[in-house]
C-alpha atoms as a PDB file:
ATOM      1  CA  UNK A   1     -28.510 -68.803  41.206  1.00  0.00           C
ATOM      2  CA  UNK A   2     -27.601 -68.331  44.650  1.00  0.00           C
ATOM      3  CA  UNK A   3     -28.381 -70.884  47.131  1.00  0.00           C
ATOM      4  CA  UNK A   4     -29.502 -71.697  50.989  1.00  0.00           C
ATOM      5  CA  UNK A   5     -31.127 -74.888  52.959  1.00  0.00           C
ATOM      6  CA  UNK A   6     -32.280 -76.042  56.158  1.00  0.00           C
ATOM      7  CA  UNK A   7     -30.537 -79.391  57.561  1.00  0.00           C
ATOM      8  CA  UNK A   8     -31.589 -81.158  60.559  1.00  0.00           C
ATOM      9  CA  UNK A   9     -32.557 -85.031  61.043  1.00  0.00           C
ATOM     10  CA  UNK A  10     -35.426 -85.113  59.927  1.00  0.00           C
ATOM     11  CA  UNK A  11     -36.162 -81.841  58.083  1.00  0.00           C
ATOM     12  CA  UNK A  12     -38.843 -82.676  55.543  1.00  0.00           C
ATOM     13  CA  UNK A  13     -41.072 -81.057  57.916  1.00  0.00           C
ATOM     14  CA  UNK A  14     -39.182 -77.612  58.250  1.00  0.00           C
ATOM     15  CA  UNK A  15     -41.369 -74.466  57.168  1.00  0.00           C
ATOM     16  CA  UNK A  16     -38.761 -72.506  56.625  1.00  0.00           C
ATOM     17  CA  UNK A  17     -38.708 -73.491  53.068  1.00  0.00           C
ATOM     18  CA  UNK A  18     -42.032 -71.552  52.725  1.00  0.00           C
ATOM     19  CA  UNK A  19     -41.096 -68.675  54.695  1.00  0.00           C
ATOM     20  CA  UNK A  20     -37.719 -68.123  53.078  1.00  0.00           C
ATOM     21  CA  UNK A  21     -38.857 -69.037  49.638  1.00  0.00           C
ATOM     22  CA  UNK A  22     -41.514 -65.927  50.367  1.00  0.00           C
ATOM     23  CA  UNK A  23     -39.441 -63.842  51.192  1.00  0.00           C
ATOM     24  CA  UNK A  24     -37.222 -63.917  47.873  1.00  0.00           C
ATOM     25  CA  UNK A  25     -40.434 -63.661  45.937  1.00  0.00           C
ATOM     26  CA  UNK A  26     -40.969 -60.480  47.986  1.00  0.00           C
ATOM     27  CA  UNK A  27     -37.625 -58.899  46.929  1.00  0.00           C
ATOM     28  CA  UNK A  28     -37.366 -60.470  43.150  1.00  0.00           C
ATOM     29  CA  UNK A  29     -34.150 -62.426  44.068  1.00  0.00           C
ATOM     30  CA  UNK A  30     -33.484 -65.861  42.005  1.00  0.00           C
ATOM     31  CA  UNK A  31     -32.686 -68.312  45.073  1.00  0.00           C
ATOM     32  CA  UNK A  32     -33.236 -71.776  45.826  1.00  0.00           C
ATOM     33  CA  UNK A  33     -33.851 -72.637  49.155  1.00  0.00           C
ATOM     34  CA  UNK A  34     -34.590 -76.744  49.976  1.00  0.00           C
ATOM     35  CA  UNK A  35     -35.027 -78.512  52.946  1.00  0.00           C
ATOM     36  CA  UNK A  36     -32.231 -81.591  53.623  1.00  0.00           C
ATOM     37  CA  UNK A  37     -32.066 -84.743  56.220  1.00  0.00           C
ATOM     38  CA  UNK A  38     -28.881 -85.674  57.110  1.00  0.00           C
ATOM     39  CA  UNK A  39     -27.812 -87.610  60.050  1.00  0.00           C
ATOM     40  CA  UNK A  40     -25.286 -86.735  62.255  1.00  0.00           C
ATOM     41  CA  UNK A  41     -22.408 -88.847  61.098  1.00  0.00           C
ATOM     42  CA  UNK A  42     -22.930 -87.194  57.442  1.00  0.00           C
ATOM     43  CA  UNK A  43     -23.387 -83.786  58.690  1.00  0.00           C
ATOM     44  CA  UNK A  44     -19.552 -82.513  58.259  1.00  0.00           C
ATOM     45  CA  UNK A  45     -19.261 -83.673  54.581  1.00  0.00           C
ATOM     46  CA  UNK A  46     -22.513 -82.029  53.532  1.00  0.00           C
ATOM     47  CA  UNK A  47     -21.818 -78.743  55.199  1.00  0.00           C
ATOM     48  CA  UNK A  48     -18.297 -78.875  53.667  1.00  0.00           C
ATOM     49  CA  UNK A  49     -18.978 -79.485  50.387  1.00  0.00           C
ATOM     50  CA  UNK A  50     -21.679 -76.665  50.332  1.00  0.00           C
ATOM     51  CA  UNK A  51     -19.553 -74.087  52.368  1.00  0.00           C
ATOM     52  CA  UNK A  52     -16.488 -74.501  49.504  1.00  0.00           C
ATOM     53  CA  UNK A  53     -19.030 -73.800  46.806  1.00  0.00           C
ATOM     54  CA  UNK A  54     -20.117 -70.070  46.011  1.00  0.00           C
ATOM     55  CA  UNK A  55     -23.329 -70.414  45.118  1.00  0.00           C
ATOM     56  CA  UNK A  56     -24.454 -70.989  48.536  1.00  0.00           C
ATOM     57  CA  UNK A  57     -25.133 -68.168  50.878  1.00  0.00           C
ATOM     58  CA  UNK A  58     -25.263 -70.495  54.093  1.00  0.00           C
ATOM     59  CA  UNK A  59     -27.770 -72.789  56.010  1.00  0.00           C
ATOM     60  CA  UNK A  60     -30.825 -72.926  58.338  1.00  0.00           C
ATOM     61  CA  UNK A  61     -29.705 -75.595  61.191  1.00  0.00           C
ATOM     62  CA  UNK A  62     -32.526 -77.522  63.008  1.00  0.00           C
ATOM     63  CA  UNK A  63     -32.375 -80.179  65.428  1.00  0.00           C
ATOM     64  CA  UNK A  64     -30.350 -82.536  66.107  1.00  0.00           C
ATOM     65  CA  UNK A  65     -27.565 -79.999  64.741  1.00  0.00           C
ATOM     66  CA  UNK A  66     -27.850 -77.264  66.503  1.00  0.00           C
ATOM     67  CA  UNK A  67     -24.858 -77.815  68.880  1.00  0.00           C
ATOM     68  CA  UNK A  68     -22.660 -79.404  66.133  1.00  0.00           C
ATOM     69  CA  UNK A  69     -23.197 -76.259  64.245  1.00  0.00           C
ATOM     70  CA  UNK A  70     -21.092 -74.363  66.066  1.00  0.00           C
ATOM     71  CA  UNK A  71     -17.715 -76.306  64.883  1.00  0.00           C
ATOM     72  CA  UNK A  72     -18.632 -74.910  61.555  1.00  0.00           C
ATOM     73  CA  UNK A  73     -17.751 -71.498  62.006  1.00  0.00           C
ATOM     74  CA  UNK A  74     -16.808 -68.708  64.269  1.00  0.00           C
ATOM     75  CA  UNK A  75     -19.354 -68.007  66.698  1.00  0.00           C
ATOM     76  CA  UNK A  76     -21.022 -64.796  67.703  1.00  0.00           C
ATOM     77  CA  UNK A  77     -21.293 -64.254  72.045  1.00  0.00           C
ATOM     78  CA  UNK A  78     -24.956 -65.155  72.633  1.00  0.00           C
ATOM     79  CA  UNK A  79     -24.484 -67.943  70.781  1.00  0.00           C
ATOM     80  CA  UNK A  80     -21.389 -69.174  72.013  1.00  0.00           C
ATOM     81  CA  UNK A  81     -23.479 -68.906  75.413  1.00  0.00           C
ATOM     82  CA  UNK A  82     -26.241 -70.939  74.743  1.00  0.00           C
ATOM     83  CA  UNK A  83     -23.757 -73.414  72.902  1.00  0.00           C
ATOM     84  CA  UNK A  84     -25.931 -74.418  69.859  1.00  0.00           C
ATOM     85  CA  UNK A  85     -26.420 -72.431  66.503  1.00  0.00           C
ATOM     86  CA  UNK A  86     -29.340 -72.224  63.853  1.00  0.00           C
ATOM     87  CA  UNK A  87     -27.754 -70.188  61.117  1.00  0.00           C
ATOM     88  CA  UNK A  88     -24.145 -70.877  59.263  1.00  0.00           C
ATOM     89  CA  UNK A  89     -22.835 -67.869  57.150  1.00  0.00           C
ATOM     90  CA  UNK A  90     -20.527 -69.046  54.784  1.00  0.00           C
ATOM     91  CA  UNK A  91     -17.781 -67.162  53.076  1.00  0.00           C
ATOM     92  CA  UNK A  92     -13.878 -66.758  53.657  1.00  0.00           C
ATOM     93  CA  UNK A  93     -14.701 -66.727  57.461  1.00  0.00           C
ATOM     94  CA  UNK A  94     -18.014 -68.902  58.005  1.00  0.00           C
ATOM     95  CA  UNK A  95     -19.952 -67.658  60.745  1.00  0.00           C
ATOM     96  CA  UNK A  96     -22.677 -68.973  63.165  1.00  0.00           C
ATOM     97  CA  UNK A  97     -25.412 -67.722  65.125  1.00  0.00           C
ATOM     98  CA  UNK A  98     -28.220 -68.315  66.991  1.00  0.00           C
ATOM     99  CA  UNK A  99     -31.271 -66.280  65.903  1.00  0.00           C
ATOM    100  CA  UNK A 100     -33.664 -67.940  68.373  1.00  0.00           C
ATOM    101  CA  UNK A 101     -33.075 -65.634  71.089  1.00  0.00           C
ATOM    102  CA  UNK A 102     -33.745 -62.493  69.454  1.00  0.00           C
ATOM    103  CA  UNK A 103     -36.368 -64.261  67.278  1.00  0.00           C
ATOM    104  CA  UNK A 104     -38.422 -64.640  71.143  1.00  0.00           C
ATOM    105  CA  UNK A 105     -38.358 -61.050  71.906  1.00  0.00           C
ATOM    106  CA  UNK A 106     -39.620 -60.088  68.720  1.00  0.00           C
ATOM    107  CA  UNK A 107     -42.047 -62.485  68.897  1.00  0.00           C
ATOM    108  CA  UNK A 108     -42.952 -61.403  72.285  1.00  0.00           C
ATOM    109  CA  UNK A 109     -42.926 -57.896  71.175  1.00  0.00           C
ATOM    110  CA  UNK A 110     -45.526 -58.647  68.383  1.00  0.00           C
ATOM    111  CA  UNK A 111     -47.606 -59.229  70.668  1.00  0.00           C
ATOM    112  CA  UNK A 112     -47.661 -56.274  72.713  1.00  0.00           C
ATOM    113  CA  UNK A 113     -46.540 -58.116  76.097  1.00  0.00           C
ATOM    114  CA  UNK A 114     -45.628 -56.461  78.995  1.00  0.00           C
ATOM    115  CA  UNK A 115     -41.930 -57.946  79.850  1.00  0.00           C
ATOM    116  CA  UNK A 116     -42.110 -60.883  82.014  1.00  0.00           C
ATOM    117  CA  UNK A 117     -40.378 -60.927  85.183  1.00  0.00           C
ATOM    118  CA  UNK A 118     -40.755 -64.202  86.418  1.00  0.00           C
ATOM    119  CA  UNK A 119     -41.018 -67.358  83.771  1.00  0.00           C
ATOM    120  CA  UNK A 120     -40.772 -70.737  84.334  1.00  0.00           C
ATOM    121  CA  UNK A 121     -38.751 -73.197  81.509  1.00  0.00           C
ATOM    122  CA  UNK A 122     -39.533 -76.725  80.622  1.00  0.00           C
ATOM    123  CA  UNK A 123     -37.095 -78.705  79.278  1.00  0.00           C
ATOM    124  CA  UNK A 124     -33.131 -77.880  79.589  1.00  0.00           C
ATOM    125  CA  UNK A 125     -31.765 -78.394  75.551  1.00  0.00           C
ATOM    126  CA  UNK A 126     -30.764 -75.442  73.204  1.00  0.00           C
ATOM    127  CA  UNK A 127     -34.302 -73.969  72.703  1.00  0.00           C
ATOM    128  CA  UNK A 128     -34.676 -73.567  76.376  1.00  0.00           C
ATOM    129  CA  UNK A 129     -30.830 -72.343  76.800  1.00  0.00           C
ATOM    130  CA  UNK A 130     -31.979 -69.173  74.126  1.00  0.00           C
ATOM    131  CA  UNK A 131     -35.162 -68.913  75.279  1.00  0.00           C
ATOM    132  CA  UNK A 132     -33.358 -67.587  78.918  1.00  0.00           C
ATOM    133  CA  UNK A 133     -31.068 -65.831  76.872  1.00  0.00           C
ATOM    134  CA  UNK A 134     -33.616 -64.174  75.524  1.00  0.00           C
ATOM    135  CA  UNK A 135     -35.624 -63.542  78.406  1.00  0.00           C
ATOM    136  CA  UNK A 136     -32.661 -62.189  80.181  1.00  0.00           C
ATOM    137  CA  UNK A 137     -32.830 -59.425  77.467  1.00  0.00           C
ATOM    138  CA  UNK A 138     -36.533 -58.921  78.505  1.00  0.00           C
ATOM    139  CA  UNK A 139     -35.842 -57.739  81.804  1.00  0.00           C
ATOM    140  CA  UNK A 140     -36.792 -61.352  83.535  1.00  0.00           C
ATOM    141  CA  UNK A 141     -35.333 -61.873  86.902  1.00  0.00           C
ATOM    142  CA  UNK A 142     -36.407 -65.155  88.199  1.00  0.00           C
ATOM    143  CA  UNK A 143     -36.092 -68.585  86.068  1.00  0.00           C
ATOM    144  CA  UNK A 144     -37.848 -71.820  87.417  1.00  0.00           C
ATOM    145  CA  UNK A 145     -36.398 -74.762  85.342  1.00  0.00           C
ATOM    146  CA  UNK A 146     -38.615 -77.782  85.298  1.00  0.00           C
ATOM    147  CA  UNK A 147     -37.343 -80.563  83.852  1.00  0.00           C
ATOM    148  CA  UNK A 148     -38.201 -84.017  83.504  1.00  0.00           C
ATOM    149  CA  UNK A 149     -34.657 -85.127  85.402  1.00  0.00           C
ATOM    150  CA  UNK A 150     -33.899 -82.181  87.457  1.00  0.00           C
ATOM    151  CA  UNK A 151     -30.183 -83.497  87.525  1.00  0.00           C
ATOM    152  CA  UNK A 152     -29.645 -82.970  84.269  1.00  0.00           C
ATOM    153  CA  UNK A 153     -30.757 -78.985  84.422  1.00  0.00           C
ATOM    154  CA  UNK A 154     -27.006 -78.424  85.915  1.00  0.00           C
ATOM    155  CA  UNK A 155     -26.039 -76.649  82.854  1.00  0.00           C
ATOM    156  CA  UNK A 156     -28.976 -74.505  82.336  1.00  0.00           C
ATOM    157  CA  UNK A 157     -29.086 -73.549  86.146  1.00  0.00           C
ATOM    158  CA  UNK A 158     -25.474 -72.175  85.821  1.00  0.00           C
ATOM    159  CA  UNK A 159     -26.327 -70.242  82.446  1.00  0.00           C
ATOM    160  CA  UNK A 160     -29.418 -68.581  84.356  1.00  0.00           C
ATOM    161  CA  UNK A 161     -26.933 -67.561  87.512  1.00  0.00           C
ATOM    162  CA  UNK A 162     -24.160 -66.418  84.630  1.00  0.00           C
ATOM    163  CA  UNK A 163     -26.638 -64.176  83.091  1.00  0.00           C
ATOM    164  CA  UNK A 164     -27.285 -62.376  86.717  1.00  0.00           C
ATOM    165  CA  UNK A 165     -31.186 -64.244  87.221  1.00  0.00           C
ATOM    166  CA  UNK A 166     -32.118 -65.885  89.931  1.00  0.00           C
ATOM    167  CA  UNK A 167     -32.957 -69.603  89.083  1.00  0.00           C
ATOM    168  CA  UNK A 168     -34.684 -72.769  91.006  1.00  0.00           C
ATOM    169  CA  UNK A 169     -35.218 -76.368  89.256  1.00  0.00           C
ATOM    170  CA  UNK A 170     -38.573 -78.229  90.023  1.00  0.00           C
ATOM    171  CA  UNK A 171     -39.715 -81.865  88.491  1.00  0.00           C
ATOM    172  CA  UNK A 172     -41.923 -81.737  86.068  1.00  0.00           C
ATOM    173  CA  UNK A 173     -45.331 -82.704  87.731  1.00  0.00           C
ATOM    174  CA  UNK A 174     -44.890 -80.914  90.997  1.00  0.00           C
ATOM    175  CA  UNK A 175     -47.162 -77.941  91.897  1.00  0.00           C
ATOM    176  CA  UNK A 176     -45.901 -74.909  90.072  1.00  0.00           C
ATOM    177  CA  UNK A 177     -45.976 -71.434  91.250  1.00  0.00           C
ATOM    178  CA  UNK A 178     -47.625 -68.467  88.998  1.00  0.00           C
ATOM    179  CA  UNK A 179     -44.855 -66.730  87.181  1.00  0.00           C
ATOM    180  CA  UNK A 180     -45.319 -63.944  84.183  1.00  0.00           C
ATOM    181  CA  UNK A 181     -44.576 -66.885  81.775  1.00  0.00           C
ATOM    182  CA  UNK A 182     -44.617 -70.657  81.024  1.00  0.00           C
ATOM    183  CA  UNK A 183     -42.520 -71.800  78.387  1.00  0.00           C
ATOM    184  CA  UNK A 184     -42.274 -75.227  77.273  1.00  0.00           C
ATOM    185  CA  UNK A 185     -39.624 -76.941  74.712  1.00  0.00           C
ATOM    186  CA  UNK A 186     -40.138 -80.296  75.430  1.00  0.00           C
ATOM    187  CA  UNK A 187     -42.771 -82.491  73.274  1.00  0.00           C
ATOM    188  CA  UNK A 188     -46.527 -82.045  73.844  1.00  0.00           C
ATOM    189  CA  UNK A 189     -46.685 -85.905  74.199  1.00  0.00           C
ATOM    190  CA  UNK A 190     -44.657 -85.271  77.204  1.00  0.00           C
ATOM    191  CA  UNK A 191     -46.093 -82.122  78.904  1.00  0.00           C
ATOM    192  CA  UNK A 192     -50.311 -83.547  78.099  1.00  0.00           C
ATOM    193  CA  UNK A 193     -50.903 -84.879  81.466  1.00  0.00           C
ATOM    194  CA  UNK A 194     -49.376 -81.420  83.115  1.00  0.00           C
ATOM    195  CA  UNK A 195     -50.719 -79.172  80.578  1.00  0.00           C
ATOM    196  CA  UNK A 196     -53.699 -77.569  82.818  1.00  0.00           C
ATOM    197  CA  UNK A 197     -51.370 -77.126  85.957  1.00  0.00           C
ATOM    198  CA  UNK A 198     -48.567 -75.425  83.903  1.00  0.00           C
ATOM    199  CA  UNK A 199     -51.184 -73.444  81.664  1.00  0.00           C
ATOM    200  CA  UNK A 200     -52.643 -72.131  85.343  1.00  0.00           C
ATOM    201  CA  UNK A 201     -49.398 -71.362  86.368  1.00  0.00           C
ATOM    202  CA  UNK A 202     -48.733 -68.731  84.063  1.00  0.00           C
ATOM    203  CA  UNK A 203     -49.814 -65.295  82.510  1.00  0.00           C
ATOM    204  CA  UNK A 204     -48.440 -66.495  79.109  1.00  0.00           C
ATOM    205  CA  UNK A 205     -48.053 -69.741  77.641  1.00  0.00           C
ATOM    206  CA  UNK A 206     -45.638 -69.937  74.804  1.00  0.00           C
ATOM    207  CA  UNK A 207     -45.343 -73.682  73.587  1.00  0.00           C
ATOM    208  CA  UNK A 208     -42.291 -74.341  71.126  1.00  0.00           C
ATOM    209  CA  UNK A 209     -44.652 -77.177  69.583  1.00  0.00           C
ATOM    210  CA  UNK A 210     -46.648 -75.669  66.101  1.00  0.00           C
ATOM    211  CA  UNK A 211     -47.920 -79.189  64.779  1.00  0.00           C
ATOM    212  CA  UNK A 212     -50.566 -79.644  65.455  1.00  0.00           C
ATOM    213  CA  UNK A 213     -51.544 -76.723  67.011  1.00  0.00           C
ATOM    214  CA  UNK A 214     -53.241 -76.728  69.623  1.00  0.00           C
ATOM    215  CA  UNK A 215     -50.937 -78.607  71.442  1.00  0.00           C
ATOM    216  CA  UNK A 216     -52.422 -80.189  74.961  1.00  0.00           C
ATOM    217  CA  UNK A 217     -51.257 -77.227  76.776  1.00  0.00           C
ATOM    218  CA  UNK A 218     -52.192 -75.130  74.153  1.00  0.00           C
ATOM    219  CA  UNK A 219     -55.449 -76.182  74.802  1.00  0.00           C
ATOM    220  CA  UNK A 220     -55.312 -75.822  78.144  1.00  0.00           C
ATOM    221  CA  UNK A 221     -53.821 -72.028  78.036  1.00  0.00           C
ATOM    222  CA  UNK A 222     -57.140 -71.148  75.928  1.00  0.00           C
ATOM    223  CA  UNK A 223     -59.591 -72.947  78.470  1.00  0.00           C
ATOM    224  CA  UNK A 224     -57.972 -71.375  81.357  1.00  0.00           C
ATOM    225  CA  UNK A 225     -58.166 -67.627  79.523  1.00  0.00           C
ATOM    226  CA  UNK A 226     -54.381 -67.283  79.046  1.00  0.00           C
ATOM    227  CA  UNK A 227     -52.149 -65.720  76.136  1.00  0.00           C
ATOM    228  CA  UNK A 228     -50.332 -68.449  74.448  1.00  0.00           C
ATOM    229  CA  UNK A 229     -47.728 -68.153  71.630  1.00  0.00           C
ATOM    230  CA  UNK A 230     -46.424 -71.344  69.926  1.00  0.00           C
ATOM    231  CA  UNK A 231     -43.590 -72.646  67.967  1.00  0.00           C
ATOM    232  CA  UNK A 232     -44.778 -70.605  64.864  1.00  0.00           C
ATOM    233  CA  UNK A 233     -44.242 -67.321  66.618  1.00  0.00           C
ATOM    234  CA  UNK A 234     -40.608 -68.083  67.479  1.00  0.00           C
ATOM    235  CA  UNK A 235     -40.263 -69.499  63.749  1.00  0.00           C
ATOM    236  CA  UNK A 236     -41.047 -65.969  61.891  1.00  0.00           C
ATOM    237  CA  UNK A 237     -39.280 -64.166  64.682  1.00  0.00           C
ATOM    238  CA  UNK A 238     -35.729 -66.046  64.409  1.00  0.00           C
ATOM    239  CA  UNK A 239     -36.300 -66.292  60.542  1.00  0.00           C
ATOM    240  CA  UNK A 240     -36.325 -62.037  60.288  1.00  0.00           C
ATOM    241  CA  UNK A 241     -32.679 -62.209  61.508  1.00  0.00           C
ATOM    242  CA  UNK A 242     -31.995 -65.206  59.405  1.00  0.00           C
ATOM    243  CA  UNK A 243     -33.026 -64.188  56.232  1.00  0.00           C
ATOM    244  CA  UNK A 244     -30.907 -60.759  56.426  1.00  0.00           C
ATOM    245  CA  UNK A 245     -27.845 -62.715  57.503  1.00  0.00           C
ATOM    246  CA  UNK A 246     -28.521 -64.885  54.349  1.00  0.00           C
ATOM    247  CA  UNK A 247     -29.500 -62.098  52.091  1.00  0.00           C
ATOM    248  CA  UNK A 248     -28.911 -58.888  53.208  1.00  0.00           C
ATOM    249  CA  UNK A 249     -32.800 -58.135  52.507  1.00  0.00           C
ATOM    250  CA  UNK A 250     -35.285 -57.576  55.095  1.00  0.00           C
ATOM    251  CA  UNK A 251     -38.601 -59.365  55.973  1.00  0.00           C
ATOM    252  CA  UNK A 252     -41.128 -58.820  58.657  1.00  0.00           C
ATOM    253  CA  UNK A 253     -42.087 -60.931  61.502  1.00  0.00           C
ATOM    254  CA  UNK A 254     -45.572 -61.245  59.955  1.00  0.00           C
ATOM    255  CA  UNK A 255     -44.673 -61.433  56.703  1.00  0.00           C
ATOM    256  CA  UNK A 256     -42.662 -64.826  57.944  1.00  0.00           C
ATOM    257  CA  UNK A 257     -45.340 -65.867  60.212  1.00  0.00           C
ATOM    258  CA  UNK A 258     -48.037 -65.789  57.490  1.00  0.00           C
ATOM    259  CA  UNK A 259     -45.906 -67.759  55.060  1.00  0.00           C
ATOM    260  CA  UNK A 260     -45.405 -70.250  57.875  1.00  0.00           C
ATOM    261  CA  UNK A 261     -49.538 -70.548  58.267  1.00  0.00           C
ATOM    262  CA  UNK A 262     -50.014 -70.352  54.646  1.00  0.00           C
ATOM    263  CA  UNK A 263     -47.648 -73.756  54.181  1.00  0.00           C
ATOM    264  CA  UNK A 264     -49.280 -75.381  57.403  1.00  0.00           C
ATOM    265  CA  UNK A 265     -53.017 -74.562  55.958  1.00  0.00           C
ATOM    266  CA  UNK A 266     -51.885 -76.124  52.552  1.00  0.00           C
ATOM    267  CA  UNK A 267     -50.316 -79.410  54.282  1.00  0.00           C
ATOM    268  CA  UNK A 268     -53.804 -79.840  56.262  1.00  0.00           C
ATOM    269  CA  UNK A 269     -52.019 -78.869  59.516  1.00  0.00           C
ATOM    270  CA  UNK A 270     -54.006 -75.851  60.580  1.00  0.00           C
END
């Protein structure tokens, strides 16, 4: 029986169990796919041990691993520029990628959106580094970054200028201007008291938070008449990508995103 995982810290909580476990019932193939907490300090033995053994296929990295995981293998160029990894290929030359960032534009694309040209991104960690990788794909041209402490945005400022964008930082709380989208990767907790000024602000909400759903600003996108995506959407679109580098088999983006809801409606979460 071949084998995959997720790991992250925790990871009890993953869906991708459901969706990937769907997705070999789809195609008849005898997997096993389980979700695994490990903490950082354990995180080089585990992946180790499973890379030297040839049953497994490769792993689904969540956080706080997503930046470790790219000392596991050799990385591909988008991923190497947002500096953080969700998927390790194992093999005679292990390799990592980051599916996130084309897992947004076909999430956007599901949806029939026209390409946004002006977003603004809360938060400055890896989701937010692919989710301006990603939007640099789209055609965007202008990146606000609002961040809780603007001084630590340096990094994601210079990746937005790198990839040719235009990019400005603002604190989170201050008066935001209307862009084509509003993206936010930080948790709800933290953006509930700005949720009706950043859902105002933008054409499109996408909100990387999935549960619960609604989030606060999720809430707040709906009240104010405005598309919103969530954490789900960016889930089935990174785990198309991820299952084929796995497998070699192809799934949808809704076939992913209804396992997702189907897991979510049977844990009482939707």
């Amino acid at each position: 029986m071949r084998r995959a995982g997720v790991v992250g810290d925790p990871a009890a909580h993953s869906l991708s169990p459901a969706i990937h476990r769907a997705g070999y019932e789809a195609h008849g193939l005898s997997w096993a796919y389980d979700a695994f907490t490990v903490p950082p300090d354990e995180l080089e033995p585990f992946i180790a041990q499973r890379a030297g053994d040839p049953a497994w296929a490769g792993l689904s990295v969540t956080a706080p691993h997503k930046e470790a995981a790219l000392s596991f293998g050799e990385a591909d160029e988008p991923t190497r520029l947002v500096g953080a990894g969700n998927t390790i290929v194992f093999g005679p030359g292990p390799r990592v990628y980051n599916t996130d960032v084309p897992g947004f534009v076909r999430a956007w694309r599901a949806r029939g959106l026209e390409p946004p040209r002006t977003a603004a991104v809360v938060g400055n960690g890896a989701t937010a580094r692919s989710i301006v990788l990603a939007l640099a794909g789209l055609g965007t041209r202008e990146v606000t970054v609002i961040a809780r402490d603007p001084g630590r945005a340096s990094a994601l400022v210079e990746l937005i200028r790198a990839l040719g964008l235009a990019a400005a930082v603002s604190l989170l709380g201050e008066p935001v201007e209307s862009v084509d989208l509003v993206a936010n990767t930080i948790p709800a907790a933290a953006t509930e008291p700005h949720a009706q000024s950043l859902a105002g602000a933008g054409r499109v909400v996408f909100d990387v938070v999935y549960d619960p759903w609604p989030t606060p600003l999720g809430r707040a996108a709906s009240a104010e008449g405005v598309v919103a995506l969530n954490g789900l959407d960016l889930l089935a679109g990174q785990a198309v990508d991820q299952f084929y580098l796995l497998t070699g088999h192809t799934v949808t983006f809704d076939a992913c995103r209804s396992a997702a809801e189907r897991e979510l409606r049977r844990r009482g979460a939707l």
